[in-house]
Protein backbone atom coordinates (compact mmCIF):
# COMPACT_ATOMS: atom_id res chain seq x y z
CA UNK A 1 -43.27 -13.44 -5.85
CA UNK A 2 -40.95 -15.14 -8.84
CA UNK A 3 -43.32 -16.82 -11.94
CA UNK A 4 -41.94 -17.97 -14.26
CA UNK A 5 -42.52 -18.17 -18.30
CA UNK A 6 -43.69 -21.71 -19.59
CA UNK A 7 -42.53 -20.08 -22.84
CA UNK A 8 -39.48 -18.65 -23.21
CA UNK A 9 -38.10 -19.82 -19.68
CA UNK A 10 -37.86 -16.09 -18.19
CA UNK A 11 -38.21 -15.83 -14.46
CA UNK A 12 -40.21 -12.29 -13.59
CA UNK A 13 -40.23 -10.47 -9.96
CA UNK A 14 -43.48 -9.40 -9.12
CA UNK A 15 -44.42 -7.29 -5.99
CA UNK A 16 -46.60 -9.02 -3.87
CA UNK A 17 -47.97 -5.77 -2.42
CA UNK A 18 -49.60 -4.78 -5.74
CA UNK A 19 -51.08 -8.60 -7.29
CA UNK A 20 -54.54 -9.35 -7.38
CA UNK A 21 -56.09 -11.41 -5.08
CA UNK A 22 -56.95 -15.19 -6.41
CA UNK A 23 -55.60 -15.80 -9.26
CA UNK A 24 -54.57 -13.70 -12.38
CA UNK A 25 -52.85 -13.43 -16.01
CA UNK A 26 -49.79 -11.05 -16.55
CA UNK A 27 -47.93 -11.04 -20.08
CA UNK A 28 -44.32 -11.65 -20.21
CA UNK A 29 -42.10 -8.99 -21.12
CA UNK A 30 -40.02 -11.00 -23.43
CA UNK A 31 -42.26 -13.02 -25.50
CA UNK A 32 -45.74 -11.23 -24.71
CA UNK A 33 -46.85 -14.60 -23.44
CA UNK A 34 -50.08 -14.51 -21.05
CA UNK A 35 -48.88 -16.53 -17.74
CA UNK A 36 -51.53 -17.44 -15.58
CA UNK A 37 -50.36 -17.48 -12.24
CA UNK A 38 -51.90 -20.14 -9.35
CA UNK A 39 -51.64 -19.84 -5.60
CA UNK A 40 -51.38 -22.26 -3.12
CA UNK A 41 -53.36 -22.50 -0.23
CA UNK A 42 -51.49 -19.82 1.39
CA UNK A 43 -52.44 -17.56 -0.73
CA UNK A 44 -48.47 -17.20 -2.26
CA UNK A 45 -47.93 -17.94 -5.82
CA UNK A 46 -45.97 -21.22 -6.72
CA UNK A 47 -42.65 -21.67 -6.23
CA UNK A 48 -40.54 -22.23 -9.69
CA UNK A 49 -39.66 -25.27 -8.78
CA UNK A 50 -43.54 -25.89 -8.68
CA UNK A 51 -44.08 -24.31 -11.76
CA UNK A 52 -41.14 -26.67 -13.01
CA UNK A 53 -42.92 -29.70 -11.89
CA UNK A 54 -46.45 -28.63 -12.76
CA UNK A 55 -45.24 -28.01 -16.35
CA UNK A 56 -45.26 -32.03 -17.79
CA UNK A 57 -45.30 -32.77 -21.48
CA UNK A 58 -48.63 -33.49 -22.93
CA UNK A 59 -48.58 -37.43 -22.72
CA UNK A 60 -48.85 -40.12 -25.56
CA UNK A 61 -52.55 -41.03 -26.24
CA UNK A 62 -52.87 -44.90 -24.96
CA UNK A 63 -54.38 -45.60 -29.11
CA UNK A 64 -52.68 -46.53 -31.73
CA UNK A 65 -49.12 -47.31 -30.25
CA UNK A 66 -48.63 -50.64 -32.38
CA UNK A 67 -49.75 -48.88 -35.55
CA UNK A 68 -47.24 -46.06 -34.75
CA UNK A 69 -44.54 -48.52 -34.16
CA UNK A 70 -44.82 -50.60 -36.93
CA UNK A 71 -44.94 -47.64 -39.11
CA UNK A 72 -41.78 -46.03 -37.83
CA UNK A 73 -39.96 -49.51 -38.04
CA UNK A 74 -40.61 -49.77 -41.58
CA UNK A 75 -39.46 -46.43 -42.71
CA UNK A 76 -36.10 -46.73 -40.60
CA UNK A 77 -35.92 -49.80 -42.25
CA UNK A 78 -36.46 -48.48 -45.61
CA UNK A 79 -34.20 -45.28 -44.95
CA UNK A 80 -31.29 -47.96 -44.04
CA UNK A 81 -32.27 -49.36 -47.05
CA UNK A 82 -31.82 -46.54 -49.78
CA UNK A 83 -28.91 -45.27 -48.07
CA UNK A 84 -26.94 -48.42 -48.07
CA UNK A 85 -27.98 -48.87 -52.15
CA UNK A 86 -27.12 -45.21 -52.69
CA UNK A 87 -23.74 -45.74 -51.40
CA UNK A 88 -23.30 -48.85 -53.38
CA UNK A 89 -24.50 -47.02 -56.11
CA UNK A 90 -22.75 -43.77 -55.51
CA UNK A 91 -21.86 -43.59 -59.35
CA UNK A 92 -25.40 -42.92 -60.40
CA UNK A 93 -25.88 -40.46 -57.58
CA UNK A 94 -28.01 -40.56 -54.69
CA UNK A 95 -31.53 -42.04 -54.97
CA UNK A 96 -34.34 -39.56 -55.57
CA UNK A 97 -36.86 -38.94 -52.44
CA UNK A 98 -39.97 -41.03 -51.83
CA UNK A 99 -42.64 -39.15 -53.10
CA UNK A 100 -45.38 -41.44 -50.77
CA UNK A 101 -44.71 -38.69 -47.77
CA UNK A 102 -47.59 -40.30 -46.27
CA UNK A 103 -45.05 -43.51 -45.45
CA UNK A 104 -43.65 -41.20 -42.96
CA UNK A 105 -44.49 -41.78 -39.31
CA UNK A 106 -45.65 -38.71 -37.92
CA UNK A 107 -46.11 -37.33 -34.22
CA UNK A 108 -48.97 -34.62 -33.55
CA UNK A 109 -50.39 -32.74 -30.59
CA UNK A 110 -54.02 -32.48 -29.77
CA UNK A 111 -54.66 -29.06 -28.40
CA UNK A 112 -58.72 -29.64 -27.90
CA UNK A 113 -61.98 -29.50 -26.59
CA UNK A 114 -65.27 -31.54 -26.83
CA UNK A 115 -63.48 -32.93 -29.95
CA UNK A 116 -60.50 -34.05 -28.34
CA UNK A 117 -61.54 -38.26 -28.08
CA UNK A 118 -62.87 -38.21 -31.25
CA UNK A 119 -60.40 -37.01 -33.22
CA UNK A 120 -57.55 -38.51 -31.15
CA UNK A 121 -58.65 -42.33 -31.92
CA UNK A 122 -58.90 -41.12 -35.43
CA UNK A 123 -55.72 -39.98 -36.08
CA UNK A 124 -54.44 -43.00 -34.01
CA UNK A 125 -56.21 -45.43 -36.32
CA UNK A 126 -54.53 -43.74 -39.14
CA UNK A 127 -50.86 -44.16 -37.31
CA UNK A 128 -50.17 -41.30 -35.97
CA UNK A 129 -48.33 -40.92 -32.99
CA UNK A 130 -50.77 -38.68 -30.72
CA UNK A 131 -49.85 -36.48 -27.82
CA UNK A 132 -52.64 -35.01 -26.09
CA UNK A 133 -51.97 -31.93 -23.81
CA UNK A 134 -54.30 -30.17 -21.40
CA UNK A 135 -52.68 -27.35 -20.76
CA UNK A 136 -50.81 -24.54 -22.50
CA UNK A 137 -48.02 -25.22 -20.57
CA UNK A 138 -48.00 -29.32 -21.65
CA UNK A 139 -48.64 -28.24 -25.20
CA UNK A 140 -45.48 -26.31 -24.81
CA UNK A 141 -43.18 -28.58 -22.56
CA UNK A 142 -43.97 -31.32 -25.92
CA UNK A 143 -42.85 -29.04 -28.75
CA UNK A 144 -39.83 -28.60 -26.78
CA UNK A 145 -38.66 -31.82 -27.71
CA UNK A 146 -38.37 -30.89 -31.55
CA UNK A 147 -40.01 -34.09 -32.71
CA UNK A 148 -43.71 -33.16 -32.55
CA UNK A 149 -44.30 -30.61 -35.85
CA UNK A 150 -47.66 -30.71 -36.52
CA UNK A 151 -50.36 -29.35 -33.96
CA UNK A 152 -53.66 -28.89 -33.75
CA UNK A 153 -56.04 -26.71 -31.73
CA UNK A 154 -59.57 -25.55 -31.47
CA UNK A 155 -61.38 -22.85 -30.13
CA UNK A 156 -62.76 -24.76 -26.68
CA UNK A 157 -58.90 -25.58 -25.81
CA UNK A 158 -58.67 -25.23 -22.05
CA UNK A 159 -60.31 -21.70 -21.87
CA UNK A 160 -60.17 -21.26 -18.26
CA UNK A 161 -56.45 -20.95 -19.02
CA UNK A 162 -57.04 -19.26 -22.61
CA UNK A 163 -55.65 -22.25 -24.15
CA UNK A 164 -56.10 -21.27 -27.99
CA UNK A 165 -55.01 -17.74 -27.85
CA UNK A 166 -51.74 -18.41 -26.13
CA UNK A 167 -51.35 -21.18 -28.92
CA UNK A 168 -52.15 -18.80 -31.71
CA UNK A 169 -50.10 -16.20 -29.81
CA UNK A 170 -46.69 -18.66 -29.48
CA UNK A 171 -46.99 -19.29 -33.54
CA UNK A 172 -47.21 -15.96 -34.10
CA UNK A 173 -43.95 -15.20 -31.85
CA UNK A 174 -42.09 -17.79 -33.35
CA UNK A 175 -38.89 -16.62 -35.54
CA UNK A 176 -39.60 -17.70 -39.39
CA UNK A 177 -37.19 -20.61 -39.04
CA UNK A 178 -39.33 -22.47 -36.13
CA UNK A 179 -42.69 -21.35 -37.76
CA UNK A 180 -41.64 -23.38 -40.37
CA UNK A 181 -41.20 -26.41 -38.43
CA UNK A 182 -44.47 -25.79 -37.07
CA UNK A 183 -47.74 -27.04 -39.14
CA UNK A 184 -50.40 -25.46 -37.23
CA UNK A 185 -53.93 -26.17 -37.70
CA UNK A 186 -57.45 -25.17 -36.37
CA UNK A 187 -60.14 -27.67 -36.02
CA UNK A 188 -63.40 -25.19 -35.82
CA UNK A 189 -66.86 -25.01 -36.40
CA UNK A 190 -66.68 -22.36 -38.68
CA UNK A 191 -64.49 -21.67 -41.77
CA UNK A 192 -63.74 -23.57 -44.54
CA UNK A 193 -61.94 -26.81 -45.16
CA UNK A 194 -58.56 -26.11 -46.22
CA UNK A 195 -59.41 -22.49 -47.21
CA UNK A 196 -55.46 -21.12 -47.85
CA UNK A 197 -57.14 -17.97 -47.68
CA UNK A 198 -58.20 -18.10 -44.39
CA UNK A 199 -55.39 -19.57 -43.29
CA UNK A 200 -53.06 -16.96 -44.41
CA UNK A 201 -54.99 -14.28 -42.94
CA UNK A 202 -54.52 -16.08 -39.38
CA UNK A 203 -51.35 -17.16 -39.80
CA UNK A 204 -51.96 -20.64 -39.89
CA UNK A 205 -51.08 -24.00 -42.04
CA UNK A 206 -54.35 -25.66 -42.42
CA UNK A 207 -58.33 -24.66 -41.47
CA UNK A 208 -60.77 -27.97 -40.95
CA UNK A 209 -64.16 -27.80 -40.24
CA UNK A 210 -65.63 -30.18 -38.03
CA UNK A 211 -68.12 -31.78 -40.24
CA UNK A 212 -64.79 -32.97 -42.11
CA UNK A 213 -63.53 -34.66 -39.01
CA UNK A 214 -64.09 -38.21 -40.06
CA UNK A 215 -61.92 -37.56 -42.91
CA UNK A 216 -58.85 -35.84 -41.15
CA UNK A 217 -55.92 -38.04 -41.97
CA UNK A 218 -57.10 -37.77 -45.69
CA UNK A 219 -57.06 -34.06 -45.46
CA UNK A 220 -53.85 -34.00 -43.50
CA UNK A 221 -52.00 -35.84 -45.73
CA UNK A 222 -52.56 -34.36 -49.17
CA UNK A 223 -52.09 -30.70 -47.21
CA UNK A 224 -48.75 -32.06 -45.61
CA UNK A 225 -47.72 -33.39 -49.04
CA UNK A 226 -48.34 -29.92 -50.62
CA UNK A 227 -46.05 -27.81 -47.81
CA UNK A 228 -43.53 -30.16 -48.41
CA UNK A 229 -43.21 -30.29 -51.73
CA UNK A 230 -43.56 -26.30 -51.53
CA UNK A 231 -40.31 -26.06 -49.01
CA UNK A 232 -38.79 -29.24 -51.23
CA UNK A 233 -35.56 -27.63 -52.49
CA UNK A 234 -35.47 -25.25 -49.49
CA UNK A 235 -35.47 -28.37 -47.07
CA UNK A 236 -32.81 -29.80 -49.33
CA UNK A 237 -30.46 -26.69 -48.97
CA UNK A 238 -30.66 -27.00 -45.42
CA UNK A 239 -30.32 -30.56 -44.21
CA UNK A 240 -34.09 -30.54 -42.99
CA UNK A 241 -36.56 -33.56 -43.27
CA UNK A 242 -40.20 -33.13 -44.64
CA UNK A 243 -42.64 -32.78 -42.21
């Protein structure tokens, strides 16, 4: 039987004489990923080219998408904007960065539970653009694209498939550079609100407790606006955009 990783791409050999019957987990070898391998009806495992077409990108939520748009058309138009003045004004150098970061259109991936409606039309009411995956796999086929840098999670996401654990597990994998680029965050019942301790300790960017749901984009937004003005100069030295 050939599986492969929705990770890191890796396809493994296994030896149908010694798998489980039903289905079962097995960690990749590469990236320690748990893969959770379905049968058909036969009994057999999927093909890759099932795997391959099973493995979607978590979709667009339906909310939101003329807030989102209008958004992102005003800060292309504005980026336009500054660059043409800087370059007509090249003698007084370039123009200094917009320190309203919350101007920026952002795109964000709902990893949830019982929460998942909820906080989705919330975060679409605030202009986000929100992706909303149901699997591990469609959580990971979406960062693949490179646009989508902030995700969050909770505890309840898809657990038949252990949905936060191979989240958690995939940030803490990551190599410093695309951790970076990665603004995780765990919606819970427990912990504390923006508690940098807690976050630290579980490698994560931001800890919000339920009962703070109703103010989320609030939250997000003064948190975002603190990472990037800690990785402002770094960002700079590298080409990168804020978050």
């Amino acid at each position: 039987m050939i599986i492969r990783c929705d990770n890191c791409s890796v396809s493994l050999q296994l030896d149908e004489s010694k798998i489980p019957s039903g289905n079962f987990t097995v960690r990749c070898p590469r990236c320690q990923n748990m893969l959770r391998v379905q049968k058909d009806a036969s009994g057999k495992g999927l093909s890759t080219v099932q795997q391959l077409q099973a493995s979607q990108p978590a979709p667009a939520s339906p909310d939101g998408k003329a807030e989102f748009a209008a958004k992102e058309s005003g800060f292309q138009i504005n980026s336009a904007l500054k660059s043409l003045m800087s370059a007509l004004a090249s003698e007084k150098g370039a123009l200094d960065k917009d320190t309203e970061e919350s101007a920026k259109p952002r795109r964000i991936l709902l990893c949830l539970g019982a929460r998942l409606d909820e906080t989705a039309k919330i975060l679409a009411d605030a202009g986000y653009k929100v992706y909303i995956a149901q699997t591990p796999a469609q959580a990971n086929e979406r960062l693949r694209d490179g646009k989508t840098e902030i995700l969050i999670f909770s505890p309840d996401f898809a657990p038949e498939l252990g949905g936060a654990a191979i989240i958690q597990q995939k940030a803490n994998a990551m190599y410093s550079s695309e951790r970076r680029r990665l603004y995780l965050v765990s919606l819970e019942d427990t912990g504390a609100t923006m508690s940098a301790h807690d976050a630290f300790l579980r490698n994560l960017n931001l800890v919000v407790n339920t009962n703070d749901l109703p103010q989320l984009p609030m939250i997000l937004n003064r948190a975002i606006n603190d990472y990037n003005e800690l990785y402002n100069f770094f960002n700079k030295a590298n080409g990168l955009m804020p978050i």
